[in-house]
C-alpha atoms as a PDB file:
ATOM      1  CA  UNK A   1      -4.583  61.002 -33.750  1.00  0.00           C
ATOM      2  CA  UNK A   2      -8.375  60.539 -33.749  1.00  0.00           C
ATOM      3  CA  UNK A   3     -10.599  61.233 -36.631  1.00  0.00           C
ATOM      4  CA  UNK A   4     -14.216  62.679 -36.058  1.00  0.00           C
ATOM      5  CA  UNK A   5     -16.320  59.918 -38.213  1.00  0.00           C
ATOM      6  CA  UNK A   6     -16.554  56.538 -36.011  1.00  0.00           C
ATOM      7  CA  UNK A   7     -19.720  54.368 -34.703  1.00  0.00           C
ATOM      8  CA  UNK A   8     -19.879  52.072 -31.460  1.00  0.00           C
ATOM      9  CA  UNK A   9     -22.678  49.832 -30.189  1.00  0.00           C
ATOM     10  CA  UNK A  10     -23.600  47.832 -26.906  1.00  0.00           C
ATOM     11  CA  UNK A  11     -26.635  45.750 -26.066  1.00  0.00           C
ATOM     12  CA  UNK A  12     -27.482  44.176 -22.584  1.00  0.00           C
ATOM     13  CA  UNK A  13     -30.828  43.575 -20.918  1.00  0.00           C
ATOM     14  CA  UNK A  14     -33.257  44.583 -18.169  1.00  0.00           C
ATOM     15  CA  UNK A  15     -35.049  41.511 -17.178  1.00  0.00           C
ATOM     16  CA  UNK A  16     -36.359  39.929 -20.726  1.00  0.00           C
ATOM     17  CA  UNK A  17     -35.643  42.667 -22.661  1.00  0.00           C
ATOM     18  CA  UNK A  18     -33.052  43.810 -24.946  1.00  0.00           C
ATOM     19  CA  UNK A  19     -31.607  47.687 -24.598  1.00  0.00           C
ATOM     20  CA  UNK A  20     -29.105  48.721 -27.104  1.00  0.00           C
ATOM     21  CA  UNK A  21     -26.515  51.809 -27.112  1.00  0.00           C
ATOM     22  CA  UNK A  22     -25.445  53.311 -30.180  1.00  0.00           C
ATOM     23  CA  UNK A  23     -23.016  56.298 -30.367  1.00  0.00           C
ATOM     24  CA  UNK A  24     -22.370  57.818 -33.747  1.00  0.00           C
ATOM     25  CA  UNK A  25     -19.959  60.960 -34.534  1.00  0.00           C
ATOM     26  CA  UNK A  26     -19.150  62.667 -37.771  1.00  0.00           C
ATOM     27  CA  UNK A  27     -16.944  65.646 -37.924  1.00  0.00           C
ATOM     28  CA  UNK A  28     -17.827  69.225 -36.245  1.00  0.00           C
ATOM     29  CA  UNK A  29     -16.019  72.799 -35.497  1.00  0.00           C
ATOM     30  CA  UNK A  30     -16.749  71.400 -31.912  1.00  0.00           C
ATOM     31  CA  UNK A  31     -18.816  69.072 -29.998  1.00  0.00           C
ATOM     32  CA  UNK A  32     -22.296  68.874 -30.489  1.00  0.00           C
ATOM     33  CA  UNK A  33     -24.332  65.911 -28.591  1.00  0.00           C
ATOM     34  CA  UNK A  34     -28.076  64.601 -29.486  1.00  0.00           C
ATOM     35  CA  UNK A  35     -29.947  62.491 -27.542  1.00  0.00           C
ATOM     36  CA  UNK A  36     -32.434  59.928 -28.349  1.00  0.00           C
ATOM     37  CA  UNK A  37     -33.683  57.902 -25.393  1.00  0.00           C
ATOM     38  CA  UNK A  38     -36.777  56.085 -24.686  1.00  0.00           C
ATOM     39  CA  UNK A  39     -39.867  57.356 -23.503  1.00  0.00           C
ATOM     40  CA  UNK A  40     -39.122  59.145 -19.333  1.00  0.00           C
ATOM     41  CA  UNK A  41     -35.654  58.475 -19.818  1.00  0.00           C
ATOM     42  CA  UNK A  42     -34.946  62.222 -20.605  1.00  0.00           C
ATOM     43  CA  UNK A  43     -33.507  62.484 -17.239  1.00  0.00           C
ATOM     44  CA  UNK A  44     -30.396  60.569 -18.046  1.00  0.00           C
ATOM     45  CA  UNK A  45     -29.284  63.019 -20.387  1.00  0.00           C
ATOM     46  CA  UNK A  46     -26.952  64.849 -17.726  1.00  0.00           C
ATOM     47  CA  UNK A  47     -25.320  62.163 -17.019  1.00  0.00           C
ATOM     48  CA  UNK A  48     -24.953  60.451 -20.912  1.00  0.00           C
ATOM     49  CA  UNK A  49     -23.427  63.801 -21.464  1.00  0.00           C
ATOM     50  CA  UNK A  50     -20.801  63.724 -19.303  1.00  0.00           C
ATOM     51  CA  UNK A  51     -20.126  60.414 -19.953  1.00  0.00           C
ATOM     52  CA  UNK A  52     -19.428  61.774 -23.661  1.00  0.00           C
ATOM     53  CA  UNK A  53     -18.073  64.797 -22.699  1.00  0.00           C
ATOM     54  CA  UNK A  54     -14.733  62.444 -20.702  1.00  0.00           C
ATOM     55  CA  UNK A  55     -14.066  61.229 -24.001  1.00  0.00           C
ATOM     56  CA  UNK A  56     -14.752  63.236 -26.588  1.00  0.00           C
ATOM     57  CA  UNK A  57     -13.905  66.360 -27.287  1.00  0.00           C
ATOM     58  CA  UNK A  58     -14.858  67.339 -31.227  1.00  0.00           C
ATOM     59  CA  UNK A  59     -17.469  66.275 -33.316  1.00  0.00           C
ATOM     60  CA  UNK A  60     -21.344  65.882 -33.997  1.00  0.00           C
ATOM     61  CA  UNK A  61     -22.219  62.873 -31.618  1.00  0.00           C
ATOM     62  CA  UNK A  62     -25.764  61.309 -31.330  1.00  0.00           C
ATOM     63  CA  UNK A  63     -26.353  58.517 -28.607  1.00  0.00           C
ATOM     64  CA  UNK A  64     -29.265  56.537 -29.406  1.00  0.00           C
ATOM     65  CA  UNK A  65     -30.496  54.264 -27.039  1.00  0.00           C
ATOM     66  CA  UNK A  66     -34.186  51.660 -27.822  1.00  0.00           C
ATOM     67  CA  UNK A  67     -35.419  48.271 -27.082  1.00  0.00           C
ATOM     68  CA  UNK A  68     -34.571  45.703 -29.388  1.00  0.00           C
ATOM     69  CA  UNK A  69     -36.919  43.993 -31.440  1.00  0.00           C
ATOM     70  CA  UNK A  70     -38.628  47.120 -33.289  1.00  0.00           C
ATOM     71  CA  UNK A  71     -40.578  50.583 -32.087  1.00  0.00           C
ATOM     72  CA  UNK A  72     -41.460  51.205 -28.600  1.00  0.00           C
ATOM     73  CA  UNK A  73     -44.903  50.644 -28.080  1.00  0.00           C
ATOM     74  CA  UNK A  74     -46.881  47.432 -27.479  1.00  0.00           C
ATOM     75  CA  UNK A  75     -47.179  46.260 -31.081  1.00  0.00           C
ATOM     76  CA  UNK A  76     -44.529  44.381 -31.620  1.00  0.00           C
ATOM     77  CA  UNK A  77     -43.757  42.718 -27.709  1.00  0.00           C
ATOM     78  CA  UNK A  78     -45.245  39.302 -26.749  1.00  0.00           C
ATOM     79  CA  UNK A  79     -48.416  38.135 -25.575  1.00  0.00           C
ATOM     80  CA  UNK A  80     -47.001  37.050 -22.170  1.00  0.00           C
ATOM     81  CA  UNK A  81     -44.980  39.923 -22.114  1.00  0.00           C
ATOM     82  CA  UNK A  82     -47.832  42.256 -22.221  1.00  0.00           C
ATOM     83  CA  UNK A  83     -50.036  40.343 -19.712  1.00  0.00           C
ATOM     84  CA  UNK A  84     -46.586  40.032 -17.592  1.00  0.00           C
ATOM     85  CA  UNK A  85     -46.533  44.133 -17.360  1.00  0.00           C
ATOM     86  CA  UNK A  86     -50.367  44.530 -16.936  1.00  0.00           C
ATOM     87  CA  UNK A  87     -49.975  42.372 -13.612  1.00  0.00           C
ATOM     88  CA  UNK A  88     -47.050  44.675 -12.511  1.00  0.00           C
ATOM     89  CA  UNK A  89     -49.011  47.934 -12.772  1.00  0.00           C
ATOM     90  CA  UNK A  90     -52.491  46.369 -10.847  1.00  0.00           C
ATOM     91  CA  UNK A  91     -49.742  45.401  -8.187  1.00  0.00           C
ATOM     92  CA  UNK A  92     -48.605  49.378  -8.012  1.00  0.00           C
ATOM     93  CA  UNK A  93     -52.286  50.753  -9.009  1.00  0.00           C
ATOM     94  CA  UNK A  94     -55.286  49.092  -7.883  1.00  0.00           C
ATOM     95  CA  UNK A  95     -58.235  49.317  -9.896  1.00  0.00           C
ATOM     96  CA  UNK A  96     -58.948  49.542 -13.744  1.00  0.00           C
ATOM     97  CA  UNK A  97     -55.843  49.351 -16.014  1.00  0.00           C
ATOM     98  CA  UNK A  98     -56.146  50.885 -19.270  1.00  0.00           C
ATOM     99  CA  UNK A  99     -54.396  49.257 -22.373  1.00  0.00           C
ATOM    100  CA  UNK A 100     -52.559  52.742 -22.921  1.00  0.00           C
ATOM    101  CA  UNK A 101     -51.337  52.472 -19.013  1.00  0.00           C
ATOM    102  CA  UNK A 102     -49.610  49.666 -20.140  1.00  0.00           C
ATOM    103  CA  UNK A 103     -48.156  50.276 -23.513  1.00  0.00           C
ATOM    104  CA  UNK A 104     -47.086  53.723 -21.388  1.00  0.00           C
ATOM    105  CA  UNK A 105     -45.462  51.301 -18.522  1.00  0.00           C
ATOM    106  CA  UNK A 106     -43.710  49.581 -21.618  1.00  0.00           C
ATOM    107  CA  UNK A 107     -42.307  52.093 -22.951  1.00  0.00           C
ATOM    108  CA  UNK A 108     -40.770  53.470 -20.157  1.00  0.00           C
ATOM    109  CA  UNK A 109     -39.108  50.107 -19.464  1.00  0.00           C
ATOM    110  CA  UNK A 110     -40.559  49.292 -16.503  1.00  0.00           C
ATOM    111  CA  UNK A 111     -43.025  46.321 -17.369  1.00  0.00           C
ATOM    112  CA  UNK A 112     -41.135  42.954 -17.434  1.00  0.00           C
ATOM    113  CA  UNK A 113     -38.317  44.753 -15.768  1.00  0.00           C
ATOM    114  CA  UNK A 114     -37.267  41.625 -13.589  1.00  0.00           C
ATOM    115  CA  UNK A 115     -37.112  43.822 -10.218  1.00  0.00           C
ATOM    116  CA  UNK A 116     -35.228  46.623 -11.422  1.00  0.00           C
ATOM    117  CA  UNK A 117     -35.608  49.799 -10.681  1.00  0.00           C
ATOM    118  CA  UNK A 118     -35.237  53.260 -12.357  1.00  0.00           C
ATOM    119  CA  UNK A 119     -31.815  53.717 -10.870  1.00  0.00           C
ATOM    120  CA  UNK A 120     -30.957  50.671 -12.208  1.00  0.00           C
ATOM    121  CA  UNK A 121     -32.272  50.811 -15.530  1.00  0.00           C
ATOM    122  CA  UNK A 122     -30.310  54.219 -15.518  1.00  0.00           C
ATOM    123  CA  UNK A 123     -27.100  52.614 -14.520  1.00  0.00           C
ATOM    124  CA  UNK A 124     -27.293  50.214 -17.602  1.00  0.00           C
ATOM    125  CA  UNK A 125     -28.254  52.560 -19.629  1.00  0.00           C
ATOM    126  CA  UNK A 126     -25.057  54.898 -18.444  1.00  0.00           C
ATOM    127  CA  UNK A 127     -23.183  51.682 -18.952  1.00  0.00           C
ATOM    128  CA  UNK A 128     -24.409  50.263 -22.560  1.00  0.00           C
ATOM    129  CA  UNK A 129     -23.345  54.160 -24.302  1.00  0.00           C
ATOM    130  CA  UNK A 130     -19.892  53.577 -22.285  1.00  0.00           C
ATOM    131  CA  UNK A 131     -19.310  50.621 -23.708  1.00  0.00           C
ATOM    132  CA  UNK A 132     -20.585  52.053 -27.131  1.00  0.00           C
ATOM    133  CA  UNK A 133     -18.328  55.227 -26.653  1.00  0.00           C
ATOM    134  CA  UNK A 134     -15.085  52.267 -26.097  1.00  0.00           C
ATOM    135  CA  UNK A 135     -16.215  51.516 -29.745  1.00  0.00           C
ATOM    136  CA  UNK A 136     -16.768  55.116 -31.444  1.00  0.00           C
ATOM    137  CA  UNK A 137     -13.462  55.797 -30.166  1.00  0.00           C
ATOM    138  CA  UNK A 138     -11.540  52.506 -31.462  1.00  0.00           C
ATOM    139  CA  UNK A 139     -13.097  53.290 -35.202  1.00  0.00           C
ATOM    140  CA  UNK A 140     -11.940  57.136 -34.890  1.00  0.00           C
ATOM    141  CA  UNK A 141      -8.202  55.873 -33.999  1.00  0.00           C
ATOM    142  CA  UNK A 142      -8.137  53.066 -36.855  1.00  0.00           C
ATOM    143  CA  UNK A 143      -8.942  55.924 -39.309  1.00  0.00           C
ATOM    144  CA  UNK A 144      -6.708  58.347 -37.220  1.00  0.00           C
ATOM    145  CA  UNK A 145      -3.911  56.106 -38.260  1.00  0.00           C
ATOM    146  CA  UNK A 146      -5.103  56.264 -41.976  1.00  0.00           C
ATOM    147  CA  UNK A 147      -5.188  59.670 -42.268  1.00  0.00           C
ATOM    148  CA  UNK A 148      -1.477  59.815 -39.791  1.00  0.00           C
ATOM    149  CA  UNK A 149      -0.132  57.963 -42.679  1.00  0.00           C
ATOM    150  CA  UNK A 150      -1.608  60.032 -45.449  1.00  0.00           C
ATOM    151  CA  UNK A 151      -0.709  63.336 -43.642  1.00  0.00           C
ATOM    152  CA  UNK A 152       2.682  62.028 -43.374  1.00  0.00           C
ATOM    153  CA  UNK A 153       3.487  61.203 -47.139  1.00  0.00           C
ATOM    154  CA  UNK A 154       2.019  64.672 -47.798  1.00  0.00           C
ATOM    155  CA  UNK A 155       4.491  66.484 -45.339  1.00  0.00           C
ATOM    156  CA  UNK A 156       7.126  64.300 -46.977  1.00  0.00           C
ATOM    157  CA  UNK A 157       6.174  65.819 -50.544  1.00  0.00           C
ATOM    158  CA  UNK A 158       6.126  69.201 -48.804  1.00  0.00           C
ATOM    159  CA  UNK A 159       9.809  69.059 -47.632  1.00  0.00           C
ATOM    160  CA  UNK A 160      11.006  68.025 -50.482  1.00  0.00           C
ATOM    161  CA  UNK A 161       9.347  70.818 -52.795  1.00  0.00           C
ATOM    162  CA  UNK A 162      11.103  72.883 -49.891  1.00  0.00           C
ATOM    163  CA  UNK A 163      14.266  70.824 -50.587  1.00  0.00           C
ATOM    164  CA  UNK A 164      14.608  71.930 -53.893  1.00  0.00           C
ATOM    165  CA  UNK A 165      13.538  75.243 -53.574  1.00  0.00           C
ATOM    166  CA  UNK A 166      16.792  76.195 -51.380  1.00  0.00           C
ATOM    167  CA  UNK A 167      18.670  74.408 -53.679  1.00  0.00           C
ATOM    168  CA  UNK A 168      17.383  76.656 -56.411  1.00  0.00           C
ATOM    169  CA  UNK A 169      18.031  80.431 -54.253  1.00  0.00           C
ATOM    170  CA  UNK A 170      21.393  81.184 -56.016  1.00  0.00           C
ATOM    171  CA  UNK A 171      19.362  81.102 -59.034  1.00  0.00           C
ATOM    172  CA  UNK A 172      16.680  83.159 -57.696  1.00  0.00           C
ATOM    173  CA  UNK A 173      18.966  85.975 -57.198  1.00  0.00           C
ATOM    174  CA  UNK A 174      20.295  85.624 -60.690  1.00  0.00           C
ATOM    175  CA  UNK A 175      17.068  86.191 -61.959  1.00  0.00           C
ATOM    176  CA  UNK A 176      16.848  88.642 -60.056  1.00  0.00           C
ATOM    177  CA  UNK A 177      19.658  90.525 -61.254  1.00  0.00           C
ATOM    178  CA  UNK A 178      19.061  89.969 -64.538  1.00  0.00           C
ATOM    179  CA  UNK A 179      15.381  91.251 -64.244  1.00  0.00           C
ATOM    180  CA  UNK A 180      17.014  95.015 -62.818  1.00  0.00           C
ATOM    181  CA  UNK A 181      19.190  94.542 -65.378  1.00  0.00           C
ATOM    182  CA  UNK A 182      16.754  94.838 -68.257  1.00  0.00           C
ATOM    183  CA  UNK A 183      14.961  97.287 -66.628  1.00  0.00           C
ATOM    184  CA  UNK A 184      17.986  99.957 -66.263  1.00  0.00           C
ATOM    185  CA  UNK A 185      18.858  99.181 -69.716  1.00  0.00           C
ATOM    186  CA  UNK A 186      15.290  99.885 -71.055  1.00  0.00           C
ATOM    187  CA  UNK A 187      15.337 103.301 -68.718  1.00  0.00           C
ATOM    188  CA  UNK A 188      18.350 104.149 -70.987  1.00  0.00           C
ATOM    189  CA  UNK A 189      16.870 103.382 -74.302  1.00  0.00           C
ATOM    190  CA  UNK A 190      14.338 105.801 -73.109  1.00  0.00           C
ATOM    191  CA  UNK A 191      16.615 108.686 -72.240  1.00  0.00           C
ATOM    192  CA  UNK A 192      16.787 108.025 -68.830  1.00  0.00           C
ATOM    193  CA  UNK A 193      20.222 108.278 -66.709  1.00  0.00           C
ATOM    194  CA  UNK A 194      19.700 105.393 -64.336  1.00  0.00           C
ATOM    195  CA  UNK A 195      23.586 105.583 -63.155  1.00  0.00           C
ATOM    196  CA  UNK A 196      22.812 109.420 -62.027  1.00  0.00           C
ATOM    197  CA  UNK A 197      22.940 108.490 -58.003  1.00  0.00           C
ATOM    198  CA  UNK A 198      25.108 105.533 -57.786  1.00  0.00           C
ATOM    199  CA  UNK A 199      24.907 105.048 -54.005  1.00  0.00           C
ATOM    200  CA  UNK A 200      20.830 105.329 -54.220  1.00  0.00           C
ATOM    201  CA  UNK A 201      20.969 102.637 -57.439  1.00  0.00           C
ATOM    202  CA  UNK A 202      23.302 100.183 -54.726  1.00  0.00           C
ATOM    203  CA  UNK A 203      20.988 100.530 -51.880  1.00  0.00           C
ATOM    204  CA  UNK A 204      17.890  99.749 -54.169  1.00  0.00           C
ATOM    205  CA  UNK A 205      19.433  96.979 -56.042  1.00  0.00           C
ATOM    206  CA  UNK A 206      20.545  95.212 -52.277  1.00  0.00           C
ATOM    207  CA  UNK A 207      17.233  95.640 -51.140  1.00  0.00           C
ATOM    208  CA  UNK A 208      15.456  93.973 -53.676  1.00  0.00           C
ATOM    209  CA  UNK A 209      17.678  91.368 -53.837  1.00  0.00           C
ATOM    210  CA  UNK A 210      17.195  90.691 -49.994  1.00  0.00           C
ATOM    211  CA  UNK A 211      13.188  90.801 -50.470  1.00  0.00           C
ATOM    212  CA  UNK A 212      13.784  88.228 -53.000  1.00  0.00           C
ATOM    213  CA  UNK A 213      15.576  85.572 -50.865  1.00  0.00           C
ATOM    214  CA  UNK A 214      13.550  82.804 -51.004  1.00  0.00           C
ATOM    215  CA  UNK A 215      15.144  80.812 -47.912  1.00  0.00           C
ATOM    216  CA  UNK A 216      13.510  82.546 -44.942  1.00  0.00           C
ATOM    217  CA  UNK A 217       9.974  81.317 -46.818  1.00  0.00           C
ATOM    218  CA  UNK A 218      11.450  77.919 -47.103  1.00  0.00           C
ATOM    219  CA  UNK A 219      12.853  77.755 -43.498  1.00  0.00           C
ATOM    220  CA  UNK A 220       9.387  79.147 -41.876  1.00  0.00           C
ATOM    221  CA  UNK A 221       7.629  76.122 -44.369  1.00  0.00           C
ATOM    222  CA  UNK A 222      10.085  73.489 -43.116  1.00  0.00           C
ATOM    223  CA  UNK A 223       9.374  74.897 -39.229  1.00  0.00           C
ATOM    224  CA  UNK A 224       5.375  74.257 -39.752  1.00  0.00           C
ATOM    225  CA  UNK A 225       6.504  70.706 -41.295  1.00  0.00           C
ATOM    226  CA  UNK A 226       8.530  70.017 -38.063  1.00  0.00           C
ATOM    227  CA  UNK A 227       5.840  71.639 -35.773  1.00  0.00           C
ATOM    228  CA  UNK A 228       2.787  69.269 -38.024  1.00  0.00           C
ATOM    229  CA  UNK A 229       4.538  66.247 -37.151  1.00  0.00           C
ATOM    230  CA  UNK A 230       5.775  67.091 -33.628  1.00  0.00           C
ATOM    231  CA  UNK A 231       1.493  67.369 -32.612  1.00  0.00           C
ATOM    232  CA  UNK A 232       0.674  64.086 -34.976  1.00  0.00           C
ATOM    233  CA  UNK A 233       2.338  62.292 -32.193  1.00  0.00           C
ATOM    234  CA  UNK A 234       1.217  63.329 -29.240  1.00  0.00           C
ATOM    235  CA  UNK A 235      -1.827  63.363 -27.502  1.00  0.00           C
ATOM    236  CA  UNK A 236      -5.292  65.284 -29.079  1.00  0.00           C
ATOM    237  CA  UNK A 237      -6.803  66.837 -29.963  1.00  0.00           C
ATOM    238  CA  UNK A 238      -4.875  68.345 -32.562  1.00  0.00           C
ATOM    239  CA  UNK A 239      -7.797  69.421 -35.261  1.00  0.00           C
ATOM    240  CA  UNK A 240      -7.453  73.062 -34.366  1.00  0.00           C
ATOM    241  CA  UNK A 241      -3.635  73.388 -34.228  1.00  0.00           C
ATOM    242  CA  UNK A 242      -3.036  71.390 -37.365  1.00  0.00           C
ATOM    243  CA  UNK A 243      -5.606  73.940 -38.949  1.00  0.00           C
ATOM    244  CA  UNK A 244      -3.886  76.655 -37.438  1.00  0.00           C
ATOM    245  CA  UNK A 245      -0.469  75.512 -38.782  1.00  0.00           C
ATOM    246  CA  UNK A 246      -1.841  74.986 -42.214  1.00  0.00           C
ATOM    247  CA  UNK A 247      -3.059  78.528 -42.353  1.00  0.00           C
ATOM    248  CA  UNK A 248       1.141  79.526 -41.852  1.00  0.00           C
ATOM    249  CA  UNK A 249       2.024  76.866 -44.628  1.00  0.00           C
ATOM    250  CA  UNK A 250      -0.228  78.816 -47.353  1.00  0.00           C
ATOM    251  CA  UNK A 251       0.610  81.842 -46.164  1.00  0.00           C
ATOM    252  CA  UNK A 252       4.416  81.338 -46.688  1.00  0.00           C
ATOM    253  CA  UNK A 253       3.797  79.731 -49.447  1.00  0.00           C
ATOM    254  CA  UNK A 254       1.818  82.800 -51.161  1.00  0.00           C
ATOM    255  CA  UNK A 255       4.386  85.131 -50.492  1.00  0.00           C
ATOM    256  CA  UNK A 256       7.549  82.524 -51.819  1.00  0.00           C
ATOM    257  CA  UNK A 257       5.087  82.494 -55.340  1.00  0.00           C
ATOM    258  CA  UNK A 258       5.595  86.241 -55.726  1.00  0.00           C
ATOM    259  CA  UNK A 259       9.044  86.536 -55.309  1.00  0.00           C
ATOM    260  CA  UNK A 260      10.182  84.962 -58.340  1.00  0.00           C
ATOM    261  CA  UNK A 261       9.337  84.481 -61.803  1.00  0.00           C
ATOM    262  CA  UNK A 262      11.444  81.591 -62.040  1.00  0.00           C
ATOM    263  CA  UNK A 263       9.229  78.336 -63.706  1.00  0.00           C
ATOM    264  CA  UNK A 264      11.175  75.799 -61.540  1.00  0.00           C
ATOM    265  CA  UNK A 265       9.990  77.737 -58.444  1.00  0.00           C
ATOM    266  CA  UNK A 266       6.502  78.503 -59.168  1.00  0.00           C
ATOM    267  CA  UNK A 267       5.881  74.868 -60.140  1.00  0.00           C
ATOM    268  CA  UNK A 268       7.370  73.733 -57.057  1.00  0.00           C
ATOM    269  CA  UNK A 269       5.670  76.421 -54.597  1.00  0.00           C
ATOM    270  CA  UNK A 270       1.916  75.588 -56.766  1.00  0.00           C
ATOM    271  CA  UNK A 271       2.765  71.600 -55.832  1.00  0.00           C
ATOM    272  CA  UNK A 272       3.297  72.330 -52.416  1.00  0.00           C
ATOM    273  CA  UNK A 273       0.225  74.779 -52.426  1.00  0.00           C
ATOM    274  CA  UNK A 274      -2.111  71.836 -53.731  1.00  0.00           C
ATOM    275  CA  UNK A 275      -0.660  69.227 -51.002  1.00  0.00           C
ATOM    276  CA  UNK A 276      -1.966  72.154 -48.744  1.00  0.00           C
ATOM    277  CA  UNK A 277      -5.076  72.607 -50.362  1.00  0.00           C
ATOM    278  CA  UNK A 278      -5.443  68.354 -49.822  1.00  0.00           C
ATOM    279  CA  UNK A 279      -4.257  68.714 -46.317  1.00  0.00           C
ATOM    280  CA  UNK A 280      -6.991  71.017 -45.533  1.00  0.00           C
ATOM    281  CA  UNK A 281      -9.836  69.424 -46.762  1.00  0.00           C
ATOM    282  CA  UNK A 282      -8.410  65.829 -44.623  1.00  0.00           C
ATOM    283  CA  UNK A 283      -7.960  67.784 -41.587  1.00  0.00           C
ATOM    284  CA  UNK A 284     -11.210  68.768 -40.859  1.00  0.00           C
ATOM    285  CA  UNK A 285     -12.204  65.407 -40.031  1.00  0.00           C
ATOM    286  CA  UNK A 286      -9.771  65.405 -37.159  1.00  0.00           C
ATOM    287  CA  UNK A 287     -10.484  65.534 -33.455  1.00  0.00           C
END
């Protein structure tokens, strides 16, 4: 299990200059990537996102990659580092070299590039947010875990609300009883004859009883615990089932609430409702 918040980072270098990769999610319906590259790098976003796309599949990512050492423009590179890149354009572009022309040539990565070309400034590029991905994704597992273990004492609470709400269905159908009972005998202290069909009075009192059986509400809850832990452990992404499943849990829930005015159950059922409620709010920071 992955969550959807994680950062990674990579450096390396073309010739004497640094180039740094950082990839940084947070959590999303579905995936959503930005882009910031240098200056004429635009054309490696294909390929950046494809690269993300392998490995990711949920979550707001942005994939930054810059020059060490501050902004890209000429202001903050070296003397020799500037006069290094002017010589490399008048090699390329006889004639007069503007300062611009060079701060341009530096931004683009090309001055001071130690022989490399595009292709391979690309390649390290594709490389550096690899290698940054490799680290997104090792901070979204170490929380994953966190939030496996926290999901997992919350199912545990869950099954044993559930626990004690089957253990509590013979008294559910006592209460039951006892609320037709007070009913029929306030239809006869108003002059009704609730005994006049007997067979009709049978059938109506077996049917309520069966709409207020508690246990197939309990044994659907207990299936959706089974089926939550069943997709914590194995592989993602699971953010969308685990949503899905959640959705059944308050459902079932809702209805086991209205069958019974019995305290002991609707504390129980409102306990398990509000380990739902926490459940929901965790789970949509997972992959």
């Amino acid at each position: 299990m992955r969550s959807m918040t994680g950062f990674g980072s990579a450096s390396g270098a073309i010739g004497r200059r640094g180039l740094t990769a950082e990839v940084r999610s947070v959590n999303a319906r579905f995936l959503d990537m930005t882009f910031r590259l240098p200056p004429r790098w635009e054309h490696l976003e294909g390929p950046l996102a494809k690269a993300v796309r392998a490995r990711i599949s949920r979550g707001k990512v942005v994939v930054s990659v810059f020059w060490q050492g501050g902004e890209n423009n000429g202001g903050a590179l070296s003397r020799m580092l500037y006069r290094s890149s002017a010589r490399e354009l008048r090699a390329i572009q006889p004639g007069s070299v503007s300062r611009s022309d060079i701060l341009q040539v530096l931004s683009a990565g090309v001055g001071n590039s130690g022989g490399l070309s595009p292709h391979d400034h690309g390649a390290l590029c594709i490389t550096l947010v690899e290698q940054a991905i490799d680290g997104l994704i090792r901070a979204r597992e170490a929380e994953g875990k966190e939030i496996h273990a926290e999901f997992t004492a919350q199912l545990d609470a869950i099954g044993a609300c559930m626990t004690e709400v089957e253990a509590l269905t013979p008294e559910i159908a006592r209460e039951t009883k006892k609320r037709l009972e007070t009913a029929m005998r306030r239809l006869g202290d108003a002059g009704v004859d609730a005994l006049a069909d007997t067979d009709r009075i049978s059938r109506e009192v077996a049917l309520l009883l069966v709409r207020s059986d508690a246990r197939e509400e309990v044994v659907r809850v207990q299936a959706h615990v089974s089926a939550w832990r069943e997709r914590m452990d194995t592989a993602g992404p699971h953010g969308k089932m685990l949503e899905f499943l959640l959705q059944e849990m308050q459902r079932e829930l809702n209805t086991l609430a209205g069958k019974t005015t019995l305290l002991e159950v609707t504390r129980l059922t409102l306990a398990a409702r509000a380990l739902v409620d926490q459940m929901r709010e965790q789970v949509a920071n997972v992959e």
